[in-house]
Protein backbone atom coordinates (compact mmCIF):
# COMPACT_ATOMS: atom_id res chain seq x y z
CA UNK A 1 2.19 18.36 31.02
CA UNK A 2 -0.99 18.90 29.21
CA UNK A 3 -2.67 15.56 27.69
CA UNK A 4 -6.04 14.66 25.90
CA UNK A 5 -8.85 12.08 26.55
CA UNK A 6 -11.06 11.74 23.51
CA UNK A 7 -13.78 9.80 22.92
CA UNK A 8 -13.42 6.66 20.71
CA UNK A 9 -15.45 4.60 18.60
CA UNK A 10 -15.88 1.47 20.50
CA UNK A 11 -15.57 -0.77 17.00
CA UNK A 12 -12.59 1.42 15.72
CA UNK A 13 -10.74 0.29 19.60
CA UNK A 14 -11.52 -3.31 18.99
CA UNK A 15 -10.24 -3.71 15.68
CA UNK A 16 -7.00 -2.33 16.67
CA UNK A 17 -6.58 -3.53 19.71
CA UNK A 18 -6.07 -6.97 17.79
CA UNK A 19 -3.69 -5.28 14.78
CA UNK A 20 -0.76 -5.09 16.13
CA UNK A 21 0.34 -1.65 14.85
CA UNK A 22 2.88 0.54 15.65
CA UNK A 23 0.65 3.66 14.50
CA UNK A 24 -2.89 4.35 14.15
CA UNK A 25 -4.79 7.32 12.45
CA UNK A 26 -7.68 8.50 14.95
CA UNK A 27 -9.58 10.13 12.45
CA UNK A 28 -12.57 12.48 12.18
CA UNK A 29 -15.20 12.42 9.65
CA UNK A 30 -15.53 16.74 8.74
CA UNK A 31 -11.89 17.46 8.29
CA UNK A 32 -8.97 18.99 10.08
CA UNK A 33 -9.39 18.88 13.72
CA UNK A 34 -6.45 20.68 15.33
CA UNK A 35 -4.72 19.74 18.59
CA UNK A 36 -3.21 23.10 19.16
CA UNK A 37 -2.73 22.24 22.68
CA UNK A 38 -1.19 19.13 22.18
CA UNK A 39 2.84 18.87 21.79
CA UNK A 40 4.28 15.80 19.71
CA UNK A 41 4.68 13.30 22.36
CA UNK A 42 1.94 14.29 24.04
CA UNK A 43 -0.47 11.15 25.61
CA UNK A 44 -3.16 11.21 23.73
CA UNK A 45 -5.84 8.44 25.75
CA UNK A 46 -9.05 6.24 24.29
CA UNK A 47 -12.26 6.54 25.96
CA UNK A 48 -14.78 4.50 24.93
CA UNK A 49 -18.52 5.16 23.75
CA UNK A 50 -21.52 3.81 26.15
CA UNK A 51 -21.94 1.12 27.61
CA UNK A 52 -18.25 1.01 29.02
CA UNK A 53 -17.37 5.30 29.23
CA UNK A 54 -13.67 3.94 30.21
CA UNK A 55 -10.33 5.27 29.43
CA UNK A 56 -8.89 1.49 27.75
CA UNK A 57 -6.07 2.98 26.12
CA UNK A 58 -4.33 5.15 24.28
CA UNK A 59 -1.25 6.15 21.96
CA UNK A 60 1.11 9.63 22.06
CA UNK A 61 0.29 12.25 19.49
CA UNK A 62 2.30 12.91 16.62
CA UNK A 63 0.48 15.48 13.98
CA UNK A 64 -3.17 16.51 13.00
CA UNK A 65 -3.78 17.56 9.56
CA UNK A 66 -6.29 16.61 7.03
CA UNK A 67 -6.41 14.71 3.49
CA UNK A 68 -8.91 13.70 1.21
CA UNK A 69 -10.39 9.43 2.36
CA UNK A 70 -8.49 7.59 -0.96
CA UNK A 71 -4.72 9.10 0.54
CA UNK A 72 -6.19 8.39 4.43
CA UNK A 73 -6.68 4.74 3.45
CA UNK A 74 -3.78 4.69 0.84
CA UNK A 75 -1.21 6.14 3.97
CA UNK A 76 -2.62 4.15 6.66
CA UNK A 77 -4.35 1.51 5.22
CA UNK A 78 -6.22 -0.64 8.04
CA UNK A 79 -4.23 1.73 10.67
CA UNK A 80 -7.77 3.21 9.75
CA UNK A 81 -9.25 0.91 11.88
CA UNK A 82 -11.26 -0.63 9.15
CA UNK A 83 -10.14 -4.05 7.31
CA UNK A 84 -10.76 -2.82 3.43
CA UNK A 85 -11.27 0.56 2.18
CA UNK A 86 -14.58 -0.19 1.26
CA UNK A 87 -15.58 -0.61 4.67
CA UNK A 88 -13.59 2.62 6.13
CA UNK A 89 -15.25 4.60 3.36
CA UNK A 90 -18.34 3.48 4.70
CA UNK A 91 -17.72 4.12 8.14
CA UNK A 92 -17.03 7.70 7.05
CA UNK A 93 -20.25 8.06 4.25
CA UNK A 94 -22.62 7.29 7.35
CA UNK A 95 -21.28 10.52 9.25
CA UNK A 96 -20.45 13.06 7.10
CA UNK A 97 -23.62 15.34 5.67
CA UNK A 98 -23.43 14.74 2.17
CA UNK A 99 -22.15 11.37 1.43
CA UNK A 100 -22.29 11.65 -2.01
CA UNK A 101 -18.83 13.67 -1.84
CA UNK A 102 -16.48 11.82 -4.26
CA UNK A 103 -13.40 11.90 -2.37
CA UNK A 104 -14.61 13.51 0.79
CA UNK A 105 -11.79 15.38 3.48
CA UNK A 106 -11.52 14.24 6.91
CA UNK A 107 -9.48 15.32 9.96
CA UNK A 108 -6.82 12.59 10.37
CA UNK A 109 -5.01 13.02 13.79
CA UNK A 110 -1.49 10.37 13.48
CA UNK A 111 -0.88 8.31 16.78
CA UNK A 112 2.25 6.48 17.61
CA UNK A 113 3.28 3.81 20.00
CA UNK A 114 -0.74 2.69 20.46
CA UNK A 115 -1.40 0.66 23.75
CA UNK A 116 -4.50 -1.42 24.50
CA UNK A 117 -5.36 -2.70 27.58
CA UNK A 118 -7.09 -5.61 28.80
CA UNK A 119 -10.78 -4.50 30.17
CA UNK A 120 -9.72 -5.35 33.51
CA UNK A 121 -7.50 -2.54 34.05
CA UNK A 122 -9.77 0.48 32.33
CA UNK A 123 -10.43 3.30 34.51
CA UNK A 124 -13.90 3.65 34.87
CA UNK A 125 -15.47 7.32 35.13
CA UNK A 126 -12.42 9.27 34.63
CA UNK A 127 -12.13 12.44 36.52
CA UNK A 128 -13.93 15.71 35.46
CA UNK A 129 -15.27 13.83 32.03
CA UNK A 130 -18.58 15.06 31.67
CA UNK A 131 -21.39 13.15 30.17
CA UNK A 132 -22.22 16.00 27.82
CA UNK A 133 -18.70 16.09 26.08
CA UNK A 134 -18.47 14.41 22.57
CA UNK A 135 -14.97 15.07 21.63
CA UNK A 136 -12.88 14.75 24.13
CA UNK A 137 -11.11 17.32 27.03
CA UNK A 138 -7.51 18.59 27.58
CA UNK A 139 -6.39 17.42 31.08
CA UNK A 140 -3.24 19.19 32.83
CA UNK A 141 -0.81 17.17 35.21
CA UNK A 142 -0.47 20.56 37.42
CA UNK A 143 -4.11 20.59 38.15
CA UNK A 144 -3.93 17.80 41.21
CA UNK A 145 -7.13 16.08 40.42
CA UNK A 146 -5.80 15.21 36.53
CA UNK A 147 -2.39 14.62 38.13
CA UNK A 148 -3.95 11.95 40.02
CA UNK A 149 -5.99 10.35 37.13
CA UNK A 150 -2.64 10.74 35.37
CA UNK A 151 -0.84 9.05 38.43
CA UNK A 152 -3.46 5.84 37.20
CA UNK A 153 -2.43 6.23 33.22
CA UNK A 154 0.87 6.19 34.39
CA UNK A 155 0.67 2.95 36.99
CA UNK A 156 -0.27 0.68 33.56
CA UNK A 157 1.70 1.98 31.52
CA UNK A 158 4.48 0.47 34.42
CA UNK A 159 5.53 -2.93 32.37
CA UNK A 160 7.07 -3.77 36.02
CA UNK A 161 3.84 -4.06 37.49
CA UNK A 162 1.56 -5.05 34.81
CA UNK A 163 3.72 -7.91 32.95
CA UNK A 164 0.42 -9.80 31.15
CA UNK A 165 0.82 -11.99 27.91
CA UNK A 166 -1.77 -9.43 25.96
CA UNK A 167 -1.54 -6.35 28.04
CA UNK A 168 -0.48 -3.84 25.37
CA UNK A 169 0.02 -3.35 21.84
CA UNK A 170 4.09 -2.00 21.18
CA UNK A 171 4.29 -1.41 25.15
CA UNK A 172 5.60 2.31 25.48
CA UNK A 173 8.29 2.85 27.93
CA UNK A 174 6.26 4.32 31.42
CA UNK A 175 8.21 7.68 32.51
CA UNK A 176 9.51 7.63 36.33
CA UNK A 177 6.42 7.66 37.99
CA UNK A 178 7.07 9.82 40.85
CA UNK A 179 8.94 12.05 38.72
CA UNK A 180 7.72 15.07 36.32
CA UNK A 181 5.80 14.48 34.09
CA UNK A 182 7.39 14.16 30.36
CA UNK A 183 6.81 13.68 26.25
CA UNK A 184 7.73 10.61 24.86
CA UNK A 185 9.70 11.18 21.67
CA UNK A 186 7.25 9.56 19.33
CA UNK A 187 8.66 6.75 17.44
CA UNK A 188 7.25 7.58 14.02
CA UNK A 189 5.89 4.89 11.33
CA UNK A 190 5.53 4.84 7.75
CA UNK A 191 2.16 6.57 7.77
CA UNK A 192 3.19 9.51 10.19
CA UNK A 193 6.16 10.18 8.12
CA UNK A 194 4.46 10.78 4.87
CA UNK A 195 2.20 12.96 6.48
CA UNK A 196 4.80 14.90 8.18
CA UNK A 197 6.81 15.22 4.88
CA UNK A 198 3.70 15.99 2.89
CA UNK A 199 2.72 18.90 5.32
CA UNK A 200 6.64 20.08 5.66
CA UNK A 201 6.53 21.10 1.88
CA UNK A 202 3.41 22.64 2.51
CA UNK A 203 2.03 19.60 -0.25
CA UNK A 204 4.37 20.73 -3.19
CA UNK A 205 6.83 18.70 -4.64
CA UNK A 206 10.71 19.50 -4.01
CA UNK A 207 11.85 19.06 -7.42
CA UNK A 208 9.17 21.02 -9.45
CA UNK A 209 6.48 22.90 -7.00
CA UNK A 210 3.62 20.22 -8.37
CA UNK A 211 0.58 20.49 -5.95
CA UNK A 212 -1.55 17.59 -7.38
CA UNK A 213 -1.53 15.32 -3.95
CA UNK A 214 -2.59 11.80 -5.28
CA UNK A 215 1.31 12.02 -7.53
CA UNK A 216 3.02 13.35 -4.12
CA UNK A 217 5.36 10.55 -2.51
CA UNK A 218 7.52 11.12 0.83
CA UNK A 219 10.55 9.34 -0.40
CA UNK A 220 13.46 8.47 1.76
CA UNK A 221 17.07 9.88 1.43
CA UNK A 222 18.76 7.21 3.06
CA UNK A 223 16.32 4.37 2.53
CA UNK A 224 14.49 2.70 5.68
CA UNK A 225 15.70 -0.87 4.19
CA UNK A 226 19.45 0.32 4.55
CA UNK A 227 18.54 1.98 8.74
CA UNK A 228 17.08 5.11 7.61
CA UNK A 229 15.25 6.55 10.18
CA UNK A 230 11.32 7.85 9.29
CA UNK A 231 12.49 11.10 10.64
CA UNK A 232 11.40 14.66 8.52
CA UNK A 233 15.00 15.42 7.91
CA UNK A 234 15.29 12.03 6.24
CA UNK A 235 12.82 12.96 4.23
CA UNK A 236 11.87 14.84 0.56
CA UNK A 237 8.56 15.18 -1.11
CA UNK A 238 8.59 13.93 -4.77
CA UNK A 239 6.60 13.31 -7.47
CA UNK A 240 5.76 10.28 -8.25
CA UNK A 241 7.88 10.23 -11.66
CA UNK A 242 10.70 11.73 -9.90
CA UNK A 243 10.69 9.07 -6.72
CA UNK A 244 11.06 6.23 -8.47
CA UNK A 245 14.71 7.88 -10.37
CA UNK A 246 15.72 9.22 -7.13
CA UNK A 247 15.66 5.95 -5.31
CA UNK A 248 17.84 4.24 -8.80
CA UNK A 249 20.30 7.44 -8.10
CA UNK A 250 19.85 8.79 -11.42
CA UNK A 251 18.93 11.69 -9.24
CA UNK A 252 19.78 12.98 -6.27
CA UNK A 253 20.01 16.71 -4.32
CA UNK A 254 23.30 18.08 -3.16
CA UNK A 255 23.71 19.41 0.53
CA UNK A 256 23.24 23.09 -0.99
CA UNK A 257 20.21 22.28 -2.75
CA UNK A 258 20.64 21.51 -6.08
CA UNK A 259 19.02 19.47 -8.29
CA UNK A 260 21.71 16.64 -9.82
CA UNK A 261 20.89 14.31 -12.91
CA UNK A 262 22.50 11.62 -13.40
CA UNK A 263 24.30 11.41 -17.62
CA UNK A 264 23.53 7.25 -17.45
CA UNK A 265 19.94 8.31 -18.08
CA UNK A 266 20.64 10.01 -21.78
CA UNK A 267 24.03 7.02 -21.99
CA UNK A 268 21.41 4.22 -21.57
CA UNK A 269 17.89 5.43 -22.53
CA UNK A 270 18.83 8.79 -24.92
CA UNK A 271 15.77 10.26 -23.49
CA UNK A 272 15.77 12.40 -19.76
CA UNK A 273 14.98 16.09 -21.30
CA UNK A 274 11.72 16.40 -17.95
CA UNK A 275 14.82 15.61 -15.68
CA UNK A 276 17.88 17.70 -17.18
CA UNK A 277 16.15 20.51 -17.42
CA UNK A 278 15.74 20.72 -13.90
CA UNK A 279 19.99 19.53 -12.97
CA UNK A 280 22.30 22.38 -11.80
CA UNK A 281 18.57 24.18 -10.39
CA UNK A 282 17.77 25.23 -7.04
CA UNK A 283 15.00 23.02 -5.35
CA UNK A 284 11.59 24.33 -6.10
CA UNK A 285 9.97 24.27 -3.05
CA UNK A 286 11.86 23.58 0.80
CA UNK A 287 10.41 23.37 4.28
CA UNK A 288 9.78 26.85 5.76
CA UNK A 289 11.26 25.25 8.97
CA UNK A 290 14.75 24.67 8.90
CA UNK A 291 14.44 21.71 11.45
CA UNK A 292 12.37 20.14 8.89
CA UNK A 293 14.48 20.48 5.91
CA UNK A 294 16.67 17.68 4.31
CA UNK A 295 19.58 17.16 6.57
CA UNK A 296 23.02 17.57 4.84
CA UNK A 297 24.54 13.87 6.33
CA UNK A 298 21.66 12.63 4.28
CA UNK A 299 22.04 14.06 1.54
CA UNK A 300 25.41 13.10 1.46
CA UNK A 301 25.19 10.00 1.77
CA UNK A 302 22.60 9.54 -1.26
CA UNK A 303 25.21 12.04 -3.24
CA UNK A 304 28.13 9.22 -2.60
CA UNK A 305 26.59 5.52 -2.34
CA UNK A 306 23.15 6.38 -4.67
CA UNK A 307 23.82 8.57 -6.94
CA UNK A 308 25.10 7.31 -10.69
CA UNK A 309 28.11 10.22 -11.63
């Protein structure tokens, strides 16, 4: 299993290390940094910045993508690691190399499941982490010196033997430790999911192929109030005049496709021709990936319990 160690921002750990988050967005200041090595699941582990150069935590990868600071902040809010937007933006205005950028692009790289732990148990020095790197190294659990610094990840994240009030934020559950190693199946949060809808439909909305991002929404088919799950295929990128009718059920997409408009919007309001003249239409713009397309018991459901025939 192949897992990262990247160097953290000491104030960035601190902050949310006392959040309490179930997601955080370890972000880079000059845009899309891509994890190509990196699987979703993947550990992905915090090591600090001088004086302490330990490994004090960490979180399991989920997506790396980019998007202009206002949506960063507006997604993940102090997930950021920063307690306003003014003082994220900046955190990123002091690194970037013209900060004068109105709405400036960074590399935001989503984490779930984050765990911080008590300075106590940070490993000190880890293994082949060279003084000279600034980002951060790939480690591989074949190789048997990173299996070994991966045996000592793996010992705290072992709730049995490390049961302290304070120990971790959202404790992950610790894979067998003497067995192979495996990818947790990332328990995705608010933020990750609009960034995994957002990329899905390759930043275009579903109903009407609209690129502008700030108007782009990840809505929910079956709504996370009523158990639906943050999940892709739960999932549909709208724009922002369309989410809001979509969640009322005035409209909804059938599990072909097709765009469905509701007749109480012209019965109540006698207005709705932006909306009818898309019902009976093909969605504009779907997930290349299948796997990441609406799924059909979704859709269903918002066809039969949201939608107003």
């Amino acid at each position: 299993m192949k897992y990262w160690v990247g160097v953290t921002d000491n104030g960035w750990f601190e902050f949310l290390s006392q959040a309490g988050v179930d997601e955080v967005n370890f972000w880079q200041p000059r845009g899309k940094v891509m994890f190509t090595g990196l699987q979703p699941g993947s550990p992905f582990l915090f090591k600090l910045k001088r004086p302490f150069n330990h490994i004090a935590g960490g979180g399991y990868f989920v997506k790396s993508t980019s998007l202009p600071l206002s949506i960063a902040w507006e997604t993940f809010g102090q997930k950021n690691g920063a307690k306003s937007k003014q003082v994220f933006e900046s955190m990123i205005r002091k690194l970037i190399s013209d900060p004068t950028v109105r709405d400036p692009e960074i590399g935001c790289t989503v984490l779930t499941q984050p765990f911080f732990w008590p300075k106590d148990i940070w490993i000190p020095d880890p293994i082949g982490f060279a003084s000279s790197i600034v980002r951060g190294r790939y480690y591989e659990t074949t190789n048997p010196d990173e299996a070994q610094l991966w045996n000592l990840i793996q010992e705290r994240l072992d709730s049995r033997k490390f049961r302290e009030p304070g120990l971790v934020v959202n404790e992950p559950e610790a894979p067998d430790r003497y067995g192979t190693p495996l990818l947790v199946k990332p328990r995705l949060g608010q933020g990750a999911f609009r960034v995994l809808v957002t990329d899905a439909y390759r930043r275009r909305c579903a109903l009407t192929g609209e690129s502008t991002l700030p108007v782009l929404e990840a809505a929910h088919i079956l709504p996370y109030a009523e158990s639906g799950p943050h999940d892709v295929m739960n999932g549909v990128l709208l724009r922002s005049d369309f989410h809001k009718p979509f969640d009322l059920g005035m409209i909804t997409v059938t599990p072909d496709y097709h765009v469905q408009v509701s007749p109480r919007i012209r019965e109540d309001w006698f207005n709705g021709k932006a909306y009818y003249r898309l019902h009976g239409q093909l969605l504009a713009n779907l997930p290349e990936s299948p796997s990441e397309r609406p799924a059909p018991a979704f859709l269903r459901w918002h066809n039969e319990n949201r939608f107003q025939n």
